[in-house]
N, C-alpha and C. Protein backbone atom coordinates (compact mmCIF):
# COMPACT_ATOMS: atom_id res chain seq x y z
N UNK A 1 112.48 32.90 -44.62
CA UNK A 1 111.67 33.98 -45.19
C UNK A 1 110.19 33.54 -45.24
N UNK A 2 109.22 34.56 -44.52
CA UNK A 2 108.08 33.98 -44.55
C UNK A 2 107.26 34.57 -46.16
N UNK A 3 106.85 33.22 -46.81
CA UNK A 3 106.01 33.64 -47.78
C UNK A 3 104.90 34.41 -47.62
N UNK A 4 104.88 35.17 -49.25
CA UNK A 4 103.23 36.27 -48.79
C UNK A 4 102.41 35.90 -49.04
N UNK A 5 102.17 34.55 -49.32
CA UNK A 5 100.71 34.08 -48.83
C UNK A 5 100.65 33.78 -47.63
N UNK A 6 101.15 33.66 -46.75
CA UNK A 6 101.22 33.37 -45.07
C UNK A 6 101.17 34.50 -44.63
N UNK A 7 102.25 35.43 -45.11
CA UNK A 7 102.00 37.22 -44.33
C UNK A 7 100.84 37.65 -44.78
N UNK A 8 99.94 37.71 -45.94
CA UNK A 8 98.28 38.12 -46.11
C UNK A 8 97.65 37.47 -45.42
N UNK A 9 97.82 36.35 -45.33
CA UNK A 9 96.40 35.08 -44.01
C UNK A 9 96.49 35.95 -42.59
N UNK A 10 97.87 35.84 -42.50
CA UNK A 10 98.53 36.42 -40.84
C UNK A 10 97.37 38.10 -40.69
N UNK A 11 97.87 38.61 -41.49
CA UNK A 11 97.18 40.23 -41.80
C UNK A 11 95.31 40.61 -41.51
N UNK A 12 95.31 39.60 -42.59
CA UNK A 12 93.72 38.80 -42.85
C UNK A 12 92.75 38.56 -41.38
N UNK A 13 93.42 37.78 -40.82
CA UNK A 13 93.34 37.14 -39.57
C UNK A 13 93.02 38.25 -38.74
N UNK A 14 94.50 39.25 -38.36
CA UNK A 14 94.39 40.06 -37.89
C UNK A 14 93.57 40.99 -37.62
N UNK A 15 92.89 41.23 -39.62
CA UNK A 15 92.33 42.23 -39.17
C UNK A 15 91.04 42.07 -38.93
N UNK A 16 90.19 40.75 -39.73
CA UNK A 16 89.05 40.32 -38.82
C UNK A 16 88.98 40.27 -37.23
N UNK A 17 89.61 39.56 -36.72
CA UNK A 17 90.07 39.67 -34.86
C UNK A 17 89.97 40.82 -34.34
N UNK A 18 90.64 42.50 -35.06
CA UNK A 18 90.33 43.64 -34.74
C UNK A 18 88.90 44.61 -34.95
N UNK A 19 88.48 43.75 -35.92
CA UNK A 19 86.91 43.91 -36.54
C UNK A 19 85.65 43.26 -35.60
N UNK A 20 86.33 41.94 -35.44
CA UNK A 20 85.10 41.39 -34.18
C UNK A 20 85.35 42.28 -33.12
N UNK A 21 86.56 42.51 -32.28
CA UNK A 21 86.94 43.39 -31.15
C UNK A 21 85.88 44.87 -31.01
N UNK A 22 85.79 45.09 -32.10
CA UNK A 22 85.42 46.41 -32.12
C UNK A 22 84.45 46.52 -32.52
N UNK A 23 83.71 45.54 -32.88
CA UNK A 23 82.22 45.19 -32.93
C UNK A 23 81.56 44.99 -31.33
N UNK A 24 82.23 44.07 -30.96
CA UNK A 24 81.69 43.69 -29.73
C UNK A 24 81.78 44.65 -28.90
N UNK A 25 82.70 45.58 -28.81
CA UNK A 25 83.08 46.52 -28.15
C UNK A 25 81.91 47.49 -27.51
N UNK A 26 81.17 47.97 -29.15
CA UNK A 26 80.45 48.87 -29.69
C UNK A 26 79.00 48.41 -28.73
N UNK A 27 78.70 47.03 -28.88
CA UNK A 27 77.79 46.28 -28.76
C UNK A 27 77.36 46.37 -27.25
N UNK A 28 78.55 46.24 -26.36
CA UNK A 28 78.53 46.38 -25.00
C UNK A 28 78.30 47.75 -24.78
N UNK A 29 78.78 48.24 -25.12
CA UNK A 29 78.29 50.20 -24.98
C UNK A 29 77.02 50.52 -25.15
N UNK A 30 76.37 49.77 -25.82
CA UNK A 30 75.33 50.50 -26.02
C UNK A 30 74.29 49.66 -25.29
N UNK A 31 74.97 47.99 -25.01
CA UNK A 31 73.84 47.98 -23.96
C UNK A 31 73.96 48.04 -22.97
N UNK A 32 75.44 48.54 -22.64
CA UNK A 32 75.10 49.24 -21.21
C UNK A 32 74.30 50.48 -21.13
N UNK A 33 74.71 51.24 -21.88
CA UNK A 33 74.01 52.49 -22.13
C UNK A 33 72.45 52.57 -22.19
N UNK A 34 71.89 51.67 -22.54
CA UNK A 34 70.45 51.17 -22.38
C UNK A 34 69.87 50.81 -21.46
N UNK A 35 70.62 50.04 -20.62
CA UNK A 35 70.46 49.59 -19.63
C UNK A 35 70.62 50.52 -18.05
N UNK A 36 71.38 51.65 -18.27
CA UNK A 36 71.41 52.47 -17.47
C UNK A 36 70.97 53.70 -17.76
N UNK A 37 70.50 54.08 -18.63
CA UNK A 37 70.21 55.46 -19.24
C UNK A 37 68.41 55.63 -18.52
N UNK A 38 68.47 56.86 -17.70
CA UNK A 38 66.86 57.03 -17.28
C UNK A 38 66.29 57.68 -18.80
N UNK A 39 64.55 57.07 -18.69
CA UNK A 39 64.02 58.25 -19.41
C UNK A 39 64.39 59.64 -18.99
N UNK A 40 63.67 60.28 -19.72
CA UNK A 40 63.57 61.88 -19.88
C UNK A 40 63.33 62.20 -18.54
N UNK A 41 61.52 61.68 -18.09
CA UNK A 41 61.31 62.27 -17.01
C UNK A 41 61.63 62.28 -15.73
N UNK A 42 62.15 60.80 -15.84
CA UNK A 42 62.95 60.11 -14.30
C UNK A 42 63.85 61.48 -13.87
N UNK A 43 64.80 61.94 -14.96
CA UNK A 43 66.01 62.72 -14.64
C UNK A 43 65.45 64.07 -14.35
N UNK A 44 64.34 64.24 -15.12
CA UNK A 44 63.33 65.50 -13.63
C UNK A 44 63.32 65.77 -12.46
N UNK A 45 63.32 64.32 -11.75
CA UNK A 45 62.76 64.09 -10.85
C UNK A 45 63.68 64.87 -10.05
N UNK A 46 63.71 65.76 -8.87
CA UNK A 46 64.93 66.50 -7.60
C UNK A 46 65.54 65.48 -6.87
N UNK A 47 66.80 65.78 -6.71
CA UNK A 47 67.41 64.47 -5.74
C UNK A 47 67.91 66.18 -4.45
N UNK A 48 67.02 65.74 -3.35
CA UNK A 48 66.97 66.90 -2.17
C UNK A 48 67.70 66.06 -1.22
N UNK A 49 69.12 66.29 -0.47
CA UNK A 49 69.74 65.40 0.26
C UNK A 49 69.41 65.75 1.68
N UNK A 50 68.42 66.93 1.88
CA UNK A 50 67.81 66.94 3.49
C UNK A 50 66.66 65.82 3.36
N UNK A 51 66.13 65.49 2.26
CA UNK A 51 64.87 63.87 2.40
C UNK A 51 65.32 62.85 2.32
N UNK A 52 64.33 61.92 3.00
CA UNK A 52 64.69 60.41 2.16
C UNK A 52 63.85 60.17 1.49
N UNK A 53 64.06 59.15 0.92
CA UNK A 53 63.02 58.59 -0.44
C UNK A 53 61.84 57.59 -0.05
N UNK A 54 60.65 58.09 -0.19
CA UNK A 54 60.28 56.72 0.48
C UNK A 54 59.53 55.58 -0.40
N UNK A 55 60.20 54.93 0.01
CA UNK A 55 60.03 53.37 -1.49
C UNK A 55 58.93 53.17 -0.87
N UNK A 56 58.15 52.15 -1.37
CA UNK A 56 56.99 50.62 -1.61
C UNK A 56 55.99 51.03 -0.37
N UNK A 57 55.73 52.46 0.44
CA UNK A 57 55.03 52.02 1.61
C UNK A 57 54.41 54.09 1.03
N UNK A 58 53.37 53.96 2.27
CA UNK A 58 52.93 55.36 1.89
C UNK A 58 53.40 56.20 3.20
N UNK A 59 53.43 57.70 2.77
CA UNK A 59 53.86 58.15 3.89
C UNK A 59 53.96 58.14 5.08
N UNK A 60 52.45 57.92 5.34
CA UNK A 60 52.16 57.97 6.98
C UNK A 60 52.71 56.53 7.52
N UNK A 61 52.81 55.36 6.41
CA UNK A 61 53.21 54.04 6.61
C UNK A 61 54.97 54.28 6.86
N UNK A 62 55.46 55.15 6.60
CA UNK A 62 56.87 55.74 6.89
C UNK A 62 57.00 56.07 8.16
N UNK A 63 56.38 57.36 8.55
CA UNK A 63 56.11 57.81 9.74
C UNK A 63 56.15 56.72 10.66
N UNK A 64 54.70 56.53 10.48
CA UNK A 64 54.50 55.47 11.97
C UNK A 64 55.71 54.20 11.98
N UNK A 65 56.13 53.71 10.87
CA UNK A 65 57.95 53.22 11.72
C UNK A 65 58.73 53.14 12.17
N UNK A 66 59.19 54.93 12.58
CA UNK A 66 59.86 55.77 12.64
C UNK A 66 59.60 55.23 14.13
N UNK A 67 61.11 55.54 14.81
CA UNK A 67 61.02 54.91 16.49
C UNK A 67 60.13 56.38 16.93
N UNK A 68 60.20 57.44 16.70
CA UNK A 68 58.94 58.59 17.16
C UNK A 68 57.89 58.57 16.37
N UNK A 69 57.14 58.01 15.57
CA UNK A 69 56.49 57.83 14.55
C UNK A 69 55.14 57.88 14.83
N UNK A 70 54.96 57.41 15.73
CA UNK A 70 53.58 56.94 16.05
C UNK A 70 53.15 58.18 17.37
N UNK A 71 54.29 58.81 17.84
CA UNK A 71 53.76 60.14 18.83
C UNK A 71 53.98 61.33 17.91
N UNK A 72 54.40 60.92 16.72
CA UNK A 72 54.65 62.56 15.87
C UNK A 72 53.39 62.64 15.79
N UNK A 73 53.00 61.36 14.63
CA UNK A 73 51.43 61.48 13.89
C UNK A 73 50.45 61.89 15.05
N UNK A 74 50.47 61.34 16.36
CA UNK A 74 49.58 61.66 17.75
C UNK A 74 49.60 63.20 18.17
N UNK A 75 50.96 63.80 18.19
CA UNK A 75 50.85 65.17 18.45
C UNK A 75 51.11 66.21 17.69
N UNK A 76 50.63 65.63 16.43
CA UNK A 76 49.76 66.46 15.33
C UNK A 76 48.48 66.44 14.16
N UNK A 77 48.18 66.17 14.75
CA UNK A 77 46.99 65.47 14.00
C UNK A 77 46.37 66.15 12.97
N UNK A 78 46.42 67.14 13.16
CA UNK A 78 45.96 67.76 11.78
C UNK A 78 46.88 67.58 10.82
N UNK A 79 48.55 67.39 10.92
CA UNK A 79 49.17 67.81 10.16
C UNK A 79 49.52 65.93 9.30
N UNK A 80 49.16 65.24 10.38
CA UNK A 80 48.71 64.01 10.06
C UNK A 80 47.76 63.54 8.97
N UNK A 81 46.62 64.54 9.12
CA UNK A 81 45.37 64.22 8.28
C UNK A 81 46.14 64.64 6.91
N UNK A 82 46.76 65.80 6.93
CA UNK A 82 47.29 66.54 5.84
C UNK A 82 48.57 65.40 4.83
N UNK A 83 49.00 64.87 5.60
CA UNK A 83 50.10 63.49 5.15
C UNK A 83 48.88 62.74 4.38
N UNK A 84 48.20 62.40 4.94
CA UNK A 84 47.33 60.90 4.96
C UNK A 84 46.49 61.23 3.13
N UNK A 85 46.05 62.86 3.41
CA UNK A 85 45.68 62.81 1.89
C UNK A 85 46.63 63.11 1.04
N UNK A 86 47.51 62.86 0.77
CA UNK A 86 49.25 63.13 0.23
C UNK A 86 48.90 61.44 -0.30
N UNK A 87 48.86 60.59 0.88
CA UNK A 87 49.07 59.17 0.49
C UNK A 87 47.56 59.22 -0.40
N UNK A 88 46.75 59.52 -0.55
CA UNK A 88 45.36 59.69 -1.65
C UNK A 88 46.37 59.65 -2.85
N UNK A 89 46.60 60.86 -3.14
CA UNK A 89 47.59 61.28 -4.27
C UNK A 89 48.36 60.04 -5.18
N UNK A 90 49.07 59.52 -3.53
CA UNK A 90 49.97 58.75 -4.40
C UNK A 90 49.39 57.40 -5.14
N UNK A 91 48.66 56.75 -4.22
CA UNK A 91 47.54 55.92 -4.57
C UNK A 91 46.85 56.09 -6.37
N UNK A 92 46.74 57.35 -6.14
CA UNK A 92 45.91 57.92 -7.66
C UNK A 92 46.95 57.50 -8.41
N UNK A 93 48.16 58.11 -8.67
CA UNK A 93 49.50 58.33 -9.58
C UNK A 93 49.60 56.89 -9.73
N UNK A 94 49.85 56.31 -8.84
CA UNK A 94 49.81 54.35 -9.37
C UNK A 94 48.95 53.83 -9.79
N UNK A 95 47.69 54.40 -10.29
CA UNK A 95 46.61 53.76 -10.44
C UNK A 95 47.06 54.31 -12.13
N UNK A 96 47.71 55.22 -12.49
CA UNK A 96 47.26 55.88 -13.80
C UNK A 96 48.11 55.46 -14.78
N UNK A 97 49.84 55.30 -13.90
CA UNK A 97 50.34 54.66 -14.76
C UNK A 97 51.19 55.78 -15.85
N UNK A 98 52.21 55.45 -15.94
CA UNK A 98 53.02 56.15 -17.39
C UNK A 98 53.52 57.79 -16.99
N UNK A 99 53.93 57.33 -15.62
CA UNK A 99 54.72 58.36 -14.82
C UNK A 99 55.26 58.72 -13.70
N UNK A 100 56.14 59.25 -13.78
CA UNK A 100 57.11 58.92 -13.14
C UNK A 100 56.92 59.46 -12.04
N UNK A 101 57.39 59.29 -10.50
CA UNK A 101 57.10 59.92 -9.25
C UNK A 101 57.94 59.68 -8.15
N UNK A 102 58.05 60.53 -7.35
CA UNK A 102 59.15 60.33 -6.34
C UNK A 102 58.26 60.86 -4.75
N UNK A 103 58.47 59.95 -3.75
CA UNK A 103 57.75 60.15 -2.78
C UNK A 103 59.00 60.56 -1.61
N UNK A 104 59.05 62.08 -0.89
CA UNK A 104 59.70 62.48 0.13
C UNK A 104 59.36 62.66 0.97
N UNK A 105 60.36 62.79 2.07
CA UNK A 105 60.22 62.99 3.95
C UNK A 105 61.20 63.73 4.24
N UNK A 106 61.22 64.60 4.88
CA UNK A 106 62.16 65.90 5.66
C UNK A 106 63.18 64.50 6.67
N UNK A 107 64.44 64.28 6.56
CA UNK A 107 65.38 63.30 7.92
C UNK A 107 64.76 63.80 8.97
N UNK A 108 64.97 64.47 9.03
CA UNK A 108 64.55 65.36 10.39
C UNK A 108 63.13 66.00 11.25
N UNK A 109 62.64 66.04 10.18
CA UNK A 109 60.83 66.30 10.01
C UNK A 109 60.00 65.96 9.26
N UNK A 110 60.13 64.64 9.79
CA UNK A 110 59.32 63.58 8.93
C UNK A 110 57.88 63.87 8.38
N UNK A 111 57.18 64.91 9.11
CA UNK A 111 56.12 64.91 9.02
C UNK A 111 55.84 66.46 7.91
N UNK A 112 57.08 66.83 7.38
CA UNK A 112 57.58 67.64 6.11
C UNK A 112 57.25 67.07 4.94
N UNK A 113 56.19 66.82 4.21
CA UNK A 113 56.96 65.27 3.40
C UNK A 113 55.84 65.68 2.19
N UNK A 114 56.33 64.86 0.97
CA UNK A 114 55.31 65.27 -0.07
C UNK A 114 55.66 64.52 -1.53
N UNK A 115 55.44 64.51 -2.48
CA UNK A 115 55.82 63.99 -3.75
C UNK A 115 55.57 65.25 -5.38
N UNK A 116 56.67 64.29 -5.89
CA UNK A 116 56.48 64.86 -7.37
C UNK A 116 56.60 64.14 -8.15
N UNK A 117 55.75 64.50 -9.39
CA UNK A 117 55.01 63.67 -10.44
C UNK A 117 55.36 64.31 -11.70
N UNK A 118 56.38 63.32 -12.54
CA UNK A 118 56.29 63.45 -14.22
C UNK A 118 56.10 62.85 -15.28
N UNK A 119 55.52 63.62 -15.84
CA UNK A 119 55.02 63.02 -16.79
C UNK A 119 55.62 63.41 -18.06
N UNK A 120 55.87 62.61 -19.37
CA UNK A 120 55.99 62.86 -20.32
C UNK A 120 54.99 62.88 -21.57
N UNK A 121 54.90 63.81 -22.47
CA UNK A 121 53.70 64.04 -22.89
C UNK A 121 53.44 62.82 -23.83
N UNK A 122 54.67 62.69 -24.26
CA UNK A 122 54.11 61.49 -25.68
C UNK A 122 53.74 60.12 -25.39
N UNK A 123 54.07 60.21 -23.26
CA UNK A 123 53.66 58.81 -23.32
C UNK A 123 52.28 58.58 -22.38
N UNK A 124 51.43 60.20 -22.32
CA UNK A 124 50.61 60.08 -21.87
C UNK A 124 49.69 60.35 -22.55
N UNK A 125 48.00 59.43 -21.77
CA UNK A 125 47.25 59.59 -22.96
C UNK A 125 46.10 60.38 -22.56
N UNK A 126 45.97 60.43 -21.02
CA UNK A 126 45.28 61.51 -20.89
C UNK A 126 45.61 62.64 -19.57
N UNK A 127 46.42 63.26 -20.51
CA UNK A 127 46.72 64.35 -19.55
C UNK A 127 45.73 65.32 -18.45
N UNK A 128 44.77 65.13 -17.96
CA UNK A 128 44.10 65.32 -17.60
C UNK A 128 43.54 65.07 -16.12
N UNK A 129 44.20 63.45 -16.41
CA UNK A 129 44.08 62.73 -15.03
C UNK A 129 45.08 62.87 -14.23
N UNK A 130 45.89 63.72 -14.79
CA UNK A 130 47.32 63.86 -13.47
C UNK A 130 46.95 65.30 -12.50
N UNK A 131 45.78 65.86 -13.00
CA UNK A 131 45.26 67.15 -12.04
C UNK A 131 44.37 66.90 -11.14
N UNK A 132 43.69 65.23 -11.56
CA UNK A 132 42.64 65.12 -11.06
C UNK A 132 43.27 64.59 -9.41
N UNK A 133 44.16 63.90 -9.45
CA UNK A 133 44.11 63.05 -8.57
C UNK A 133 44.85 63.80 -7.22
N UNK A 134 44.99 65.24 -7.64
CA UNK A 134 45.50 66.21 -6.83
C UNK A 134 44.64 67.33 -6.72
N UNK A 135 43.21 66.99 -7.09
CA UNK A 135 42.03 68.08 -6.54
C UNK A 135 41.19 67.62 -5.47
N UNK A 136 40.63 68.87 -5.10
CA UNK A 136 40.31 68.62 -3.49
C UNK A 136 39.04 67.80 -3.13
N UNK A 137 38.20 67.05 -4.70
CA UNK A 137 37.41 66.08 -4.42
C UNK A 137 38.28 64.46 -4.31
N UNK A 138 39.36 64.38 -5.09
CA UNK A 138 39.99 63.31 -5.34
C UNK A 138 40.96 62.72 -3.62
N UNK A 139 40.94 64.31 -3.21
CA UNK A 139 41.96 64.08 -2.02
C UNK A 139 40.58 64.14 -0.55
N UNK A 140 39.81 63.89 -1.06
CA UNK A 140 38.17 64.16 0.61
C UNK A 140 38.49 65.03 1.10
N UNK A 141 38.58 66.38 0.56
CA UNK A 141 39.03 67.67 1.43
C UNK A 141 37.42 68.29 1.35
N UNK A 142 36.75 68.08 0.45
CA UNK A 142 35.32 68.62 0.37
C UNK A 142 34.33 68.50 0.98
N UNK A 143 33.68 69.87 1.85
CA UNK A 143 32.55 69.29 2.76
C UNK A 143 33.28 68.38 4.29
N UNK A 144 34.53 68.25 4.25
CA UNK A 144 34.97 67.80 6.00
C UNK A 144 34.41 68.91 6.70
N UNK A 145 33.87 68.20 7.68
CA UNK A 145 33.75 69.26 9.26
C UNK A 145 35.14 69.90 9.71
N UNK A 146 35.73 68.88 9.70
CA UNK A 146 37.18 68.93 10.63
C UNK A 146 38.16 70.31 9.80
N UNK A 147 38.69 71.30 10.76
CA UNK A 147 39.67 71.77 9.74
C UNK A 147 40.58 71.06 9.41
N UNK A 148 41.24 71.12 8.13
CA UNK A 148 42.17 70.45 7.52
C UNK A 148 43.02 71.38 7.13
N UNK A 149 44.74 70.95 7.11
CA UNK A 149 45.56 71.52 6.68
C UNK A 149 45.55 71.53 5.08
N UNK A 150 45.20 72.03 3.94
CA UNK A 150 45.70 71.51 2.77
C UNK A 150 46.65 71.67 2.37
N UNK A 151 47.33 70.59 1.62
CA UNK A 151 48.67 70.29 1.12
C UNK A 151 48.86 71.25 0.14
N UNK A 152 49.98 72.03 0.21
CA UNK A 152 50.47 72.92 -0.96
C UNK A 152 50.39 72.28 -2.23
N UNK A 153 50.48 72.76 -3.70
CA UNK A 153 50.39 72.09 -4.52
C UNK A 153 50.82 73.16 -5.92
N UNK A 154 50.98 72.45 -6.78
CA UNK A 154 51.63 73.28 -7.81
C UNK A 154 51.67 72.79 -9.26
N UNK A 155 51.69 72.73 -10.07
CA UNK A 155 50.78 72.17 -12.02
C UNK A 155 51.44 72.88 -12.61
N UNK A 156 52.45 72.66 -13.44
CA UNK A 156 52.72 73.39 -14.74
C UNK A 156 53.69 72.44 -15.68
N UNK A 157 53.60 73.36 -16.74
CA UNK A 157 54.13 72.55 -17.80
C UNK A 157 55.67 72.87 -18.64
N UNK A 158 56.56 72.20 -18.79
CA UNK A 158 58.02 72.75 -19.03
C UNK A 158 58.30 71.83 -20.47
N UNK A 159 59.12 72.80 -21.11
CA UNK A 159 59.46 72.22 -22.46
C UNK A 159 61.09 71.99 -22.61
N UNK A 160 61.50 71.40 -23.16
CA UNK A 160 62.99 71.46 -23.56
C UNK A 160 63.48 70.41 -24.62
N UNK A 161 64.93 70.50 -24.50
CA UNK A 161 65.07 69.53 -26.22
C UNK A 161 64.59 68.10 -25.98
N UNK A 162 63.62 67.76 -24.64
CA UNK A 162 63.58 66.01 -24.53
C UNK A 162 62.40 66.37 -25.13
N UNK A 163 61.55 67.16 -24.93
CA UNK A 163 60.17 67.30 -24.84
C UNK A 163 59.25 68.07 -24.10
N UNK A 164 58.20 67.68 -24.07
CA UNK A 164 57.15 68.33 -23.13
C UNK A 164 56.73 67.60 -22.34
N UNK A 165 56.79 68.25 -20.44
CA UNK A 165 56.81 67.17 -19.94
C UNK A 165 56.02 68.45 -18.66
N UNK A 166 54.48 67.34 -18.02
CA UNK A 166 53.62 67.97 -17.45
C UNK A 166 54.21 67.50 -15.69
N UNK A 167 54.64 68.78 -14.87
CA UNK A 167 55.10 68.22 -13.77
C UNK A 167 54.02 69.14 -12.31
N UNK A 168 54.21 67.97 -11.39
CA UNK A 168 53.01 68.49 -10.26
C UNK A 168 53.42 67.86 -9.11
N UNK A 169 53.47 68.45 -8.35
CA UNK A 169 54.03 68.17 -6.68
C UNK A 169 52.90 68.60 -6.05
N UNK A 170 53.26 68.18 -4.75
CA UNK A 170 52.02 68.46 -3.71
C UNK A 170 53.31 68.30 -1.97
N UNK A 171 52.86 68.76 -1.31
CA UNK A 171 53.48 68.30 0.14
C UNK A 171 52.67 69.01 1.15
N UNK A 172 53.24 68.81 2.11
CA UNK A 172 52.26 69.03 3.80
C UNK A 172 52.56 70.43 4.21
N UNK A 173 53.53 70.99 3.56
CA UNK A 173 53.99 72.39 4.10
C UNK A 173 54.56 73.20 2.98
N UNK A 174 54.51 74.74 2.80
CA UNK A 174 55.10 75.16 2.22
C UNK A 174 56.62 75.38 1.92
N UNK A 175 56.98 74.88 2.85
CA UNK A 175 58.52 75.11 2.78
C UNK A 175 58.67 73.40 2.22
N UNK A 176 58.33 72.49 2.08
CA UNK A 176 58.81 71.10 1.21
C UNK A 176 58.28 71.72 -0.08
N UNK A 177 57.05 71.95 -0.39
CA UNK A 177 57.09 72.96 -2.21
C UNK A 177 57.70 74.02 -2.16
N UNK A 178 58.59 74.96 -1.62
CA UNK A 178 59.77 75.69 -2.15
C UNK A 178 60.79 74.71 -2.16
N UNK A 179 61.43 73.97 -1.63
CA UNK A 179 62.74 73.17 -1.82
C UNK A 179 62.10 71.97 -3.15
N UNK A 180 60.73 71.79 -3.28
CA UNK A 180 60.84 71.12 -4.56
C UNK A 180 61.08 71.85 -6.25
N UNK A 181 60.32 73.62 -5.46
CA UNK A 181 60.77 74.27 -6.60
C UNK A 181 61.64 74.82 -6.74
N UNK A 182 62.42 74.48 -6.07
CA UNK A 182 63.88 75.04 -6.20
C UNK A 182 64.42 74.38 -6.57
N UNK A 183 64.30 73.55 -6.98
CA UNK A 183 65.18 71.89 -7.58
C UNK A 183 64.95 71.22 -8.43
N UNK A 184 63.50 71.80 -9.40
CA UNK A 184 62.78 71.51 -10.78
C UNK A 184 63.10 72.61 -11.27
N UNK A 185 63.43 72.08 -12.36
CA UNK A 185 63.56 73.05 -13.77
C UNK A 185 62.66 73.89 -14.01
N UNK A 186 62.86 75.24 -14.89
CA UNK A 186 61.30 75.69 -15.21
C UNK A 186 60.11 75.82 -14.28
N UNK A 187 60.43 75.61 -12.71
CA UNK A 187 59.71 76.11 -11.83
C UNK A 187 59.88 77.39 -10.92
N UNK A 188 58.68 78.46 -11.28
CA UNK A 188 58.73 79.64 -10.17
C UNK A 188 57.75 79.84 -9.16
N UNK A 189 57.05 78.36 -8.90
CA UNK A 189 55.57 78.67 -8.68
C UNK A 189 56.07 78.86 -6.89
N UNK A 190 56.78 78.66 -6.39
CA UNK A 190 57.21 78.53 -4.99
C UNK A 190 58.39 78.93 -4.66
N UNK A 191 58.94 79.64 -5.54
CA UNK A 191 60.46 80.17 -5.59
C UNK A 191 60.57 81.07 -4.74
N UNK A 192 61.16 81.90 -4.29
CA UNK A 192 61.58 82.32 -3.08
C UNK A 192 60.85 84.00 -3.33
N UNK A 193 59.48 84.55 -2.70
CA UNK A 193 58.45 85.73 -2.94
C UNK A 193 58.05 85.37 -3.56
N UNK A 194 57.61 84.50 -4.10
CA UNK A 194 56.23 84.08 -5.14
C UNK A 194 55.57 83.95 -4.30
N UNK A 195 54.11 83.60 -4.42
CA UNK A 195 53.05 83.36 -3.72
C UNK A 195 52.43 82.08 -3.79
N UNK A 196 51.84 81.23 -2.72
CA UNK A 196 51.45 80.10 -2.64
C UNK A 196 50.41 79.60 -3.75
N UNK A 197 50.48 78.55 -4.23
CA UNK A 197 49.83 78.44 -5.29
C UNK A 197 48.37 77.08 -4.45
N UNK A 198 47.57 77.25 -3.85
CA UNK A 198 46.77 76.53 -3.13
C UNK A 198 46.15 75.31 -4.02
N UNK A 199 45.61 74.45 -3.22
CA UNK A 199 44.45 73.59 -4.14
C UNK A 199 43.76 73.82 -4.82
N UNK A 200 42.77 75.08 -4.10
CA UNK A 200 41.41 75.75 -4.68
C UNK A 200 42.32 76.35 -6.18
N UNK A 201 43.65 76.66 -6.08
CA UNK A 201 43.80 77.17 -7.49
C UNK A 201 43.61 75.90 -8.93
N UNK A 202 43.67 74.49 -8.35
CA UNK A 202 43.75 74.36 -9.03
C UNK A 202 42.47 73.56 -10.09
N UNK A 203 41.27 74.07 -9.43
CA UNK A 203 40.13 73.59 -9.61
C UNK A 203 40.03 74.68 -11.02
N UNK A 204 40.30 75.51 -11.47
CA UNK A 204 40.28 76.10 -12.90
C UNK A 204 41.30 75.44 -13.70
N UNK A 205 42.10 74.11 -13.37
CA UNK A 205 42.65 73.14 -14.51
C UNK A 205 41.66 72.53 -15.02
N UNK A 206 40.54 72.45 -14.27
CA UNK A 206 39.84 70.84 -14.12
C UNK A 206 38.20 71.16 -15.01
């Protein structure tokens, strides 16, 4: 017969052992959960499975890799110039810091290509500079001789239970800003009969 001071230790034992278990348990959950959980604005961002993503290099630095890369950019050159101030853009957005951005390319028509930019309000400090670096002094569109294609472009602001969060795309063609606004929340600026929302519009942000 086991005594009950041995069956309480046994119990005792037990139920600390089930107490650490389920401590630690708790502990791992949440830093996994930390560890994988995007901010707010990351999960903005469109995942479009006709693009690829283009990491650590700038667009036209995409392009010209590309085994046709270097005769796309050649037999279009305007639409080239139009990429090249895209890579302005992105340049700016890394310079500012404290937002989030995703840089695209058409698989197929590489020279389709463009980015989007979010921002979250509480962790920006001057909202201001995310219009700048997508106006047509910031991008050398002002005073060129040369015609230039300008990059579509689009500014507005969306609310929901994360927050308030200021979002802005730009690309080389209108049809890459309808498939971006078709794939952001709270966007109609390019939705399917809306009307193009140009650069020059957006010189009354500024």
């Amino acid at each position: 017969m086991i005594p009950k001071e041995s069956r309480f230790k046994r119990m005792l034992r037990a139920v600390i052992f089930c107490s650490a278990v389920a401590a630690l348990a708790i502990f791992l959950i949440d830093d996994f959960k930390r560890g994988t959980t995007e901010p707010p604005a990351a999960r903005l961002l469109p995942d479009l499975p006709a693009y690829r993503q283009v990491e650590g290099q700038t667009i036209t630095g995409y392009i010209g890799a590309l085994a046709e890369g270097a005769a796309l950019l050649a037999g279009h050159p305007q639409l080239a110039v139009t990429v090249g101030t895209l890579d302005q853009a992105i340049d700016c957005y890394q310079e500012i810091g404290g937002v989030r951005a995703r840089v695209y390319s058409h698989a197929e028509r590489p020279l389709e290509a463009g980015l989007v930019v979010v921002a979250d309000e509480a962790r920006l400090n001057d909202p201001d500079s995310l219009f700048r670096c997508v106006a047509p002094a910031t991008l050398n569109l002002e005073g060129t001789q040369e015609p230039v294609i300008e990059p579509c472009t689009a500014a507005y602001t969306m609310v929901n239970e994360e927050g308030t969060f200021y979002i802005i795309y730009a690309a080389s063609t209108y049809g890459v800003c309808r498939d971006f606004c078709e794939s952001l929340e709270g966007c109609d600026v390019h939705a399917i009969n809306s009307l193009e929302f140009s650069l020059r519009d957006l010189r009354g942000w500024l």
